[in-house]
C-alpha atoms as a PDB file:
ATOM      1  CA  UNK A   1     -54.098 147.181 140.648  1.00  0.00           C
ATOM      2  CA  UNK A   2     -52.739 147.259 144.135  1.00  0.00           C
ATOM      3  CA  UNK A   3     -49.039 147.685 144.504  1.00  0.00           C
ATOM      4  CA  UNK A   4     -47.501 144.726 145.902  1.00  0.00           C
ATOM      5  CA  UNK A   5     -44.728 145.027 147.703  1.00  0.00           C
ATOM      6  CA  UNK A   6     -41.149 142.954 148.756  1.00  0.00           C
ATOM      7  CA  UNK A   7     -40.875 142.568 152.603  1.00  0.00           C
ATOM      8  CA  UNK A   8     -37.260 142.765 153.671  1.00  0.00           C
ATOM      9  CA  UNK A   9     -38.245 140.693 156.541  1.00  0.00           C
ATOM     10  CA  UNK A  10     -39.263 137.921 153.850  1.00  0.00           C
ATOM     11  CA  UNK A  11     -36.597 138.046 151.183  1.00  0.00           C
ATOM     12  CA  UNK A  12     -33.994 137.780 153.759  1.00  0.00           C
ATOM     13  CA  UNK A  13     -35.742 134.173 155.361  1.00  0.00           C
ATOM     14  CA  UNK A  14     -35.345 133.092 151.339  1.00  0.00           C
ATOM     15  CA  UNK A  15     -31.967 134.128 151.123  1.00  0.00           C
ATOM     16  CA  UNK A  16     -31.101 132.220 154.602  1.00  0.00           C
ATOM     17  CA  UNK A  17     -33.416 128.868 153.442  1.00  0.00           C
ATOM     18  CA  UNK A  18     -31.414 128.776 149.955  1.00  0.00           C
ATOM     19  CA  UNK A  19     -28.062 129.724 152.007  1.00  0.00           C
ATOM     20  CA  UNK A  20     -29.001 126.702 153.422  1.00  0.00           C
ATOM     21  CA  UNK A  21     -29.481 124.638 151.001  1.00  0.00           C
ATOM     22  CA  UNK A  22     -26.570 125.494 148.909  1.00  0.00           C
ATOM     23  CA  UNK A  23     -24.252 124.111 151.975  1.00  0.00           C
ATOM     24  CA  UNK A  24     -26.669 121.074 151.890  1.00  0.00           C
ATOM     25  CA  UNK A  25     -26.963 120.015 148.153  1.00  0.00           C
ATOM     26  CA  UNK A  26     -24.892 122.286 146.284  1.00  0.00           C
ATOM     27  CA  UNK A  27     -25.645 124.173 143.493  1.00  0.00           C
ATOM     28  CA  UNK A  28     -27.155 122.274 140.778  1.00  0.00           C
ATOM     29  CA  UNK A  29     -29.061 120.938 142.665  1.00  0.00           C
ATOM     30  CA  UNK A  30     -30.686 123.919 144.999  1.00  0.00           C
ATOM     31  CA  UNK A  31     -33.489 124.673 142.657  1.00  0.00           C
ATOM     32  CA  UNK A  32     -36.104 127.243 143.583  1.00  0.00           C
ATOM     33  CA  UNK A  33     -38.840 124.709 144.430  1.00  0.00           C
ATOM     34  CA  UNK A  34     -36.106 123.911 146.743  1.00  0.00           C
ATOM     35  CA  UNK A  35     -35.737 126.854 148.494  1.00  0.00           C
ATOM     36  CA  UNK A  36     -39.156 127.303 148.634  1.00  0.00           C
ATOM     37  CA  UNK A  37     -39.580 124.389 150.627  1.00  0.00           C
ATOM     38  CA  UNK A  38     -37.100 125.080 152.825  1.00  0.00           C
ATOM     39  CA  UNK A  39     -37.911 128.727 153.421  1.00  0.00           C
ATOM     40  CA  UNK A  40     -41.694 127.282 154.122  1.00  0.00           C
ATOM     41  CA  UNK A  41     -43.064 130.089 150.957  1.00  0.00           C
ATOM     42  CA  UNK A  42     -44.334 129.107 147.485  1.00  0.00           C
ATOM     43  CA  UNK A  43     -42.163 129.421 144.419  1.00  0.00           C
ATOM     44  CA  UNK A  44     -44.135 131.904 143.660  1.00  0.00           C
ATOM     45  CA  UNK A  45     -42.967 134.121 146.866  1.00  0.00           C
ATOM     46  CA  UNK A  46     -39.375 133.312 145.839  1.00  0.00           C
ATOM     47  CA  UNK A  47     -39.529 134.984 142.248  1.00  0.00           C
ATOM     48  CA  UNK A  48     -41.106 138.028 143.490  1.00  0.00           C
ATOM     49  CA  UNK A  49     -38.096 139.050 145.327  1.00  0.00           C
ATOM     50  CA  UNK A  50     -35.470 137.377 142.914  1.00  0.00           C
ATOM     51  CA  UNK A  51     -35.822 137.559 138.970  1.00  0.00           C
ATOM     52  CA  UNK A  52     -34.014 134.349 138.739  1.00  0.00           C
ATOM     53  CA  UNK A  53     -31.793 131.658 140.000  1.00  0.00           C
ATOM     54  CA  UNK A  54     -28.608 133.593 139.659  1.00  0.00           C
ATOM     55  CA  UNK A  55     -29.997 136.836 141.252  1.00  0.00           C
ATOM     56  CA  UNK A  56     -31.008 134.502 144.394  1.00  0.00           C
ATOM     57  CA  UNK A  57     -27.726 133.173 144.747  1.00  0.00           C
ATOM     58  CA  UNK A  58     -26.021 136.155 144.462  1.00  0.00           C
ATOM     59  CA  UNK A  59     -27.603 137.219 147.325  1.00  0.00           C
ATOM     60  CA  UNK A  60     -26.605 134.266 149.084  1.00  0.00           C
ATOM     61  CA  UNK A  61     -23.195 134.024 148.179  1.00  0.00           C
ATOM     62  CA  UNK A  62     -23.089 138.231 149.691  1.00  0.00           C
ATOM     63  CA  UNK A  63     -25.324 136.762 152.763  1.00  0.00           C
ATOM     64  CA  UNK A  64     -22.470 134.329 153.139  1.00  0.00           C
ATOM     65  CA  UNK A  65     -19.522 137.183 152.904  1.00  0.00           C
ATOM     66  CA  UNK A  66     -21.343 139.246 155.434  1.00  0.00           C
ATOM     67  CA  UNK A  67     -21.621 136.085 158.380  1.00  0.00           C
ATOM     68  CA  UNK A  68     -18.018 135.509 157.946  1.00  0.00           C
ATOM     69  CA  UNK A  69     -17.235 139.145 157.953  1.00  0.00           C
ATOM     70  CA  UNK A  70     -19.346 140.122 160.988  1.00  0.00           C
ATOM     71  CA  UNK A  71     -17.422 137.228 163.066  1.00  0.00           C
ATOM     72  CA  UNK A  72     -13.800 138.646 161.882  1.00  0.00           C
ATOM     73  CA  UNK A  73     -14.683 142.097 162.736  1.00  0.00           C
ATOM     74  CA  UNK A  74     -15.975 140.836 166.024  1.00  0.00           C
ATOM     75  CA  UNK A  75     -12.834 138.365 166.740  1.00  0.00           C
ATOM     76  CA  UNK A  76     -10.384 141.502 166.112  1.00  0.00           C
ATOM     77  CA  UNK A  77     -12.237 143.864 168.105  1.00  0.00           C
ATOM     78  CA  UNK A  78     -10.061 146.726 169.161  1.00  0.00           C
ATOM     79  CA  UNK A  79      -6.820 144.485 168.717  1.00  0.00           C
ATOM     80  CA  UNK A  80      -3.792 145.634 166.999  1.00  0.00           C
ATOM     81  CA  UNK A  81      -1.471 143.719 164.618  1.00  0.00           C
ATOM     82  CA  UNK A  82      -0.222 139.985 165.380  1.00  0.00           C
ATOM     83  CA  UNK A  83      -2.980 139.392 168.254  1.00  0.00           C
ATOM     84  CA  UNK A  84      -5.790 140.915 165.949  1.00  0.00           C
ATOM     85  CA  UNK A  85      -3.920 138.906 162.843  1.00  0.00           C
ATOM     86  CA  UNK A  86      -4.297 135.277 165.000  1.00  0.00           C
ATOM     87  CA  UNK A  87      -7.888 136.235 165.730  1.00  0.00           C
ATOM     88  CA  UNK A  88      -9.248 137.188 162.464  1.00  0.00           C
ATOM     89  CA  UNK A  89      -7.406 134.004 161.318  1.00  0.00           C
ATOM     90  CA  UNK A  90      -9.295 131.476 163.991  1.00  0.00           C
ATOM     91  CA  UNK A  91     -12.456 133.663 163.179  1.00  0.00           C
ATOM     92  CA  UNK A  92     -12.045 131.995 159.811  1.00  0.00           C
ATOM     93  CA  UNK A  93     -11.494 128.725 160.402  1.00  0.00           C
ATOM     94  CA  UNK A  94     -14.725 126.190 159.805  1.00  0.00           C
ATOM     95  CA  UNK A  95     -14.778 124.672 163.392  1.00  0.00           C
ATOM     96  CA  UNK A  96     -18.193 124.669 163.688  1.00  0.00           C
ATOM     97  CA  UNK A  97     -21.480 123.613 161.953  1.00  0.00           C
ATOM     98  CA  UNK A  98     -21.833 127.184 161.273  1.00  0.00           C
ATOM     99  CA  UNK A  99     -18.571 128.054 159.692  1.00  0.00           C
ATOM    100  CA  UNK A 100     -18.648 124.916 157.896  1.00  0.00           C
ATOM    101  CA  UNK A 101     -21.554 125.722 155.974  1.00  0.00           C
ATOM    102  CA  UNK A 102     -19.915 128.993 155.531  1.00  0.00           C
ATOM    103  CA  UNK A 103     -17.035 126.985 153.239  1.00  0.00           C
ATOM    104  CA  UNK A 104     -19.045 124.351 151.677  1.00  0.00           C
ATOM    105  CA  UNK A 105     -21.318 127.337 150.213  1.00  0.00           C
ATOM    106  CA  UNK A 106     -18.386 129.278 149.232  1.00  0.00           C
ATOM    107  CA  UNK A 107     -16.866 125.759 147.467  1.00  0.00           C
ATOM    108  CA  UNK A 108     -20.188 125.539 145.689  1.00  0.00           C
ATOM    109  CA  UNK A 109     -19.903 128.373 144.472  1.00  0.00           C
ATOM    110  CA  UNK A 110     -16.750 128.227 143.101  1.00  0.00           C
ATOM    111  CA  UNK A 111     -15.082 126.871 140.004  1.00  0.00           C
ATOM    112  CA  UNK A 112     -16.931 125.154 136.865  1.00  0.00           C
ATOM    113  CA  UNK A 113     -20.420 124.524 138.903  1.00  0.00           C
ATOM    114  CA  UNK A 114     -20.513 128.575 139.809  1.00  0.00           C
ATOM    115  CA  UNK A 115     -23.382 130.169 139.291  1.00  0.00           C
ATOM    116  CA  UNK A 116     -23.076 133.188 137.151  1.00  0.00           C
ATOM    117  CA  UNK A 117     -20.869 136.147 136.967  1.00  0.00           C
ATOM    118  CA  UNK A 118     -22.886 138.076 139.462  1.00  0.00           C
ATOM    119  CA  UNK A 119     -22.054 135.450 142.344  1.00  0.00           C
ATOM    120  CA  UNK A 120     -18.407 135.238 141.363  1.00  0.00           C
ATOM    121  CA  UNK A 121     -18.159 139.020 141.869  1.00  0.00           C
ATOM    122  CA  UNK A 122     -19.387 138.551 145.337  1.00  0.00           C
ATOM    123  CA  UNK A 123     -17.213 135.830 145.836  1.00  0.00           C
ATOM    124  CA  UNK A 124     -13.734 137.801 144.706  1.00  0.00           C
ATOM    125  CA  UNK A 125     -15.015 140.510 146.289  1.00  0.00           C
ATOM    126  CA  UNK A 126     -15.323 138.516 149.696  1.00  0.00           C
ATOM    127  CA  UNK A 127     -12.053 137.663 149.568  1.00  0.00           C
ATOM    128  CA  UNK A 128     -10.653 140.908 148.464  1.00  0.00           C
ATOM    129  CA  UNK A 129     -12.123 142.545 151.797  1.00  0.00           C
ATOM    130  CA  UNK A 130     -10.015 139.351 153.952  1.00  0.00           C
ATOM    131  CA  UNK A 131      -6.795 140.389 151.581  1.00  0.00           C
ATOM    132  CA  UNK A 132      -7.157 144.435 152.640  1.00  0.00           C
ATOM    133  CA  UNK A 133      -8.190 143.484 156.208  1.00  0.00           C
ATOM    134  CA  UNK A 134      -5.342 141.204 156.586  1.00  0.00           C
ATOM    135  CA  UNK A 135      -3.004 143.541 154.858  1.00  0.00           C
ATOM    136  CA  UNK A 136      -4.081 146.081 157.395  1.00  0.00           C
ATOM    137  CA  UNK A 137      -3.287 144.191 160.085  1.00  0.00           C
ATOM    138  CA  UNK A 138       0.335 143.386 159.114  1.00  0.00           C
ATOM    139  CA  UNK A 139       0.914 147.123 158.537  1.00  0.00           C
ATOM    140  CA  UNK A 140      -0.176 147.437 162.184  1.00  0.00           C
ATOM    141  CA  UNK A 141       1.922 144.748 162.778  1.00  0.00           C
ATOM    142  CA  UNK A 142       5.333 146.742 161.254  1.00  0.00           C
ATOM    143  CA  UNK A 143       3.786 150.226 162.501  1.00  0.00           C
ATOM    144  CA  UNK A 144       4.186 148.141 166.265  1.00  0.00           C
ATOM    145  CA  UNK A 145       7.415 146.844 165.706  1.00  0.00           C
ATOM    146  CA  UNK A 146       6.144 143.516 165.789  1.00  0.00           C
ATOM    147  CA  UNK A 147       7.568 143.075 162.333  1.00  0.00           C
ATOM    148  CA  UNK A 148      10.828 144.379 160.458  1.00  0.00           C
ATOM    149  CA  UNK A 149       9.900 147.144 158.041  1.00  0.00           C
ATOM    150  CA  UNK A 150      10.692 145.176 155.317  1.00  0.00           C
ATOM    151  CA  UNK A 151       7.493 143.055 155.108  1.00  0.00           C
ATOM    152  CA  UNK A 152       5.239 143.647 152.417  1.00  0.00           C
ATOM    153  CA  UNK A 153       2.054 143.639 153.861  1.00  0.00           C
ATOM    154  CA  UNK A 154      -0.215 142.862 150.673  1.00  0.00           C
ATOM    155  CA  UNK A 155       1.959 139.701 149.619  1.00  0.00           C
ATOM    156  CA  UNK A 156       1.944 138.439 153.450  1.00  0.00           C
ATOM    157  CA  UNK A 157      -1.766 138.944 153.140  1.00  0.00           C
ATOM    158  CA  UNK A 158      -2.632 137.569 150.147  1.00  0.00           C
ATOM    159  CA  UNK A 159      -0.431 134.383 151.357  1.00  0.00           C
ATOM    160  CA  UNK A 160      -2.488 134.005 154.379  1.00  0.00           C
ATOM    161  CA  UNK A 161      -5.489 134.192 152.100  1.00  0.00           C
ATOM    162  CA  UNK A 162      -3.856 131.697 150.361  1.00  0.00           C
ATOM    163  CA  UNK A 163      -3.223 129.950 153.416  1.00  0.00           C
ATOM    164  CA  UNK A 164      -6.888 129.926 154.877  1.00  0.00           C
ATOM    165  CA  UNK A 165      -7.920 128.920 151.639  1.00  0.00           C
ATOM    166  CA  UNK A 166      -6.553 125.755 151.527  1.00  0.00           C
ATOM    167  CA  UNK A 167      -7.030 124.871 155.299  1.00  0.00           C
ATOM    168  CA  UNK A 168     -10.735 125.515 154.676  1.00  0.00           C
ATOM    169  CA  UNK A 169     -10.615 123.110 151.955  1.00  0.00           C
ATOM    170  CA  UNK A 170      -9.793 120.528 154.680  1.00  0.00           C
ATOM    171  CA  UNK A 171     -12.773 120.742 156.440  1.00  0.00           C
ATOM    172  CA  UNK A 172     -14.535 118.083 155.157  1.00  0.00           C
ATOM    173  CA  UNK A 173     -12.194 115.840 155.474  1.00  0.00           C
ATOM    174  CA  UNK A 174      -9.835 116.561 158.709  1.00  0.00           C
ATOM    175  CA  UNK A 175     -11.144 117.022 162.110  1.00  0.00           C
ATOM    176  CA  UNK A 176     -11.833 120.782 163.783  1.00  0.00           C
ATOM    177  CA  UNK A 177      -9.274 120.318 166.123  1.00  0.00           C
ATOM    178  CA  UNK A 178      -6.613 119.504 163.693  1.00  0.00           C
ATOM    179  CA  UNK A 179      -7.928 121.978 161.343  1.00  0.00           C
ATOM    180  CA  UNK A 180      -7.206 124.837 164.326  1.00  0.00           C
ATOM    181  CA  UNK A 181      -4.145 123.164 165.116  1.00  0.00           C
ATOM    182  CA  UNK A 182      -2.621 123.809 161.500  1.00  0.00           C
ATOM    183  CA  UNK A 183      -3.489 126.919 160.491  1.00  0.00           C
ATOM    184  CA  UNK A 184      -2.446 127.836 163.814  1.00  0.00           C
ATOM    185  CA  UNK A 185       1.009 126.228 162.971  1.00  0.00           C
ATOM    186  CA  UNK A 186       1.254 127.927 158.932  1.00  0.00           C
ATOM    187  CA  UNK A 187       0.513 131.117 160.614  1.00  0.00           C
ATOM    188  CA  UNK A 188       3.564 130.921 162.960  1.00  0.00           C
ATOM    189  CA  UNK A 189       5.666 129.852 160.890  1.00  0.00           C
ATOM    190  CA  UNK A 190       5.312 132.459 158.469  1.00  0.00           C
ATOM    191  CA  UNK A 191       5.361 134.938 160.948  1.00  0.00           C
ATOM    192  CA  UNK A 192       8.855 133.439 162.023  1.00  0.00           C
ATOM    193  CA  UNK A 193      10.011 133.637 158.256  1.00  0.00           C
ATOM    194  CA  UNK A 194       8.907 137.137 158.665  1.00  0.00           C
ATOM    195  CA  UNK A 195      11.169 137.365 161.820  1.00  0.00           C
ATOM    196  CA  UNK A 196      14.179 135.483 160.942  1.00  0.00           C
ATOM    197  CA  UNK A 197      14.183 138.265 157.977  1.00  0.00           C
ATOM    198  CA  UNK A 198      14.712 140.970 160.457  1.00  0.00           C
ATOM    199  CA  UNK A 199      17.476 139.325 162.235  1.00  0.00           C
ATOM    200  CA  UNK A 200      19.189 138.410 158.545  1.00  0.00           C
ATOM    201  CA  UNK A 201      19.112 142.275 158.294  1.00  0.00           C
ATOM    202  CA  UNK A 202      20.694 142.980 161.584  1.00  0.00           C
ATOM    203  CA  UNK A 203      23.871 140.520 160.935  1.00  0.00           C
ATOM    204  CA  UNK A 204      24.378 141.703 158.080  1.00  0.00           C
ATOM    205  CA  UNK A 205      22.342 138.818 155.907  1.00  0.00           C
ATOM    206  CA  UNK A 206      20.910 138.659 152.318  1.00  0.00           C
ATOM    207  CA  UNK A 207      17.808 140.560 153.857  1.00  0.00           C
ATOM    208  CA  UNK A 208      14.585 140.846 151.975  1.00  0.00           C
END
C-alpha cells in the first residue's frame, strides 16, 4: 500500500480550526466533527494527524502557549528589567479579540472540564515559562538597581503570575480599557512595595 503521509501544512490548519473552536464553545462541546467543520477537512483528515480528542487538544492548548509567547518575546524585545517587566505584562493582557481567545481557551482548559493530563502539562508548563521569564526580568531589574537586592525574584514573579491570572479572568466581564488600566495599577503598586522595602532598609526599618 502507498504510504500516506501527515502534511504539516494541514495538521497545523486543524490545530488553528479546533483552537478556534475551543475559545468559541468550550471543551465539551468542541467535538471532532466540529473541528472538522471548521477546519473545512473530513473527520476523517482530523484522526489521521491526531489519535484522539485529547492528543488534538493538546496540541492546541501548546498552539495557544506559543501565540502568547511569541507576542511577550516580541513586546520585551531587547528591554531590560522594569520597562521589559511592564511590556511583557501588557503583552499579556486580553485586549483584543485575539488575546481574548487566547484566555477563554486557556479557561477551558482548565479545572474540572480539562481535557486530559497531556493538556494540563502544556498548560503548567505555559505558565511555568511566564514565572522564569518574569523572574528573569526582576533579576534584571535588581542587577540595574532598579530594585533593592533584597527582592526575591521567583516569589515577585510568581505573584505577578498570580496577578495576570486573575486580571485575565476579568475579561469577560470588564471592559479592555479597564482591564489595562488595572493590571497596570497591581503592577505599580507592587513594584512600590518593592521600593518602599529599600527605603525601610536605608532608615534603618524592619527590612525584608
Amino acid at each position: 500500500m502507498p504510504r500516506t503521509t501527515r502534511s504539516p501544512e494541514s495538521r497545523e490548519r486543524v490545530v488553528a480550526a479546533a483552537w478556534r473552536v475551543v475559545a468559541d464553545v468550550g471543551v465539551q462541546d468542541a467535538t471532532m466533527r466540529r473541528i472538522a467543520a471548521e477546519a473545512g477537512v473530513t473527520t476523517g483528515s482530523v484522526t489521521h494527524h491526531f489519535a484522539d480528542k485529547h492528543d488534538l487538544l493538546a496540541a492546541v492548548v501548546r498552539h495557544n502557549n506559543l501565540l502568547a509567547r511569541d507576542r511577550i518575546v516580541a513586546a520585551v524585545g531587547d528591554g531590560r528589567g522594569l520597562v521589559a517587566l511592564e511590556g511583557a505584562v501588557d503583552a499579556l493582557l486580553p485586549i483584543d479579540a485575539d488575546r481574548r481567545r487566547e484566555w477563554q481557551v486557556g479557561v477551558a482548559c482548565w479545572g474540572p472540564a480539562a481535557p486530559g493530563d497531556r493538556a494540563a502539562g502544556e498548560l503548567r508548563d505555559g505558565w511555568r515559562y511566564l514565572e522564569r521569564l518574569l523572574a528573569a526580568l526582576f533579576d534584571q531589574a535588581v542587577e540595574d538597581g532598579e530594585l533593592p537586592p533584597t527582592v526575591d525574584a521567583g516569589y515577585e514573579a510568581a505573584r505577578m503570575v498570580v496577578l495576570v491570572a486573575g486580571v485575565g479572568m476579568l475579561a469577560g466581564v470588564e471592559s479592555p480599557e479597564r482591564v489595562r488600566r488595572d493590571a497596570k495599577r497591581m503592577l505599580a503598586d507592587q513594584l512600590q512595595r518593592l521600593e518602599e522595602a529599600r527605603t525601610e532598609d536605608h532608615t534603618g526599618g524592619m527590612g525584608r
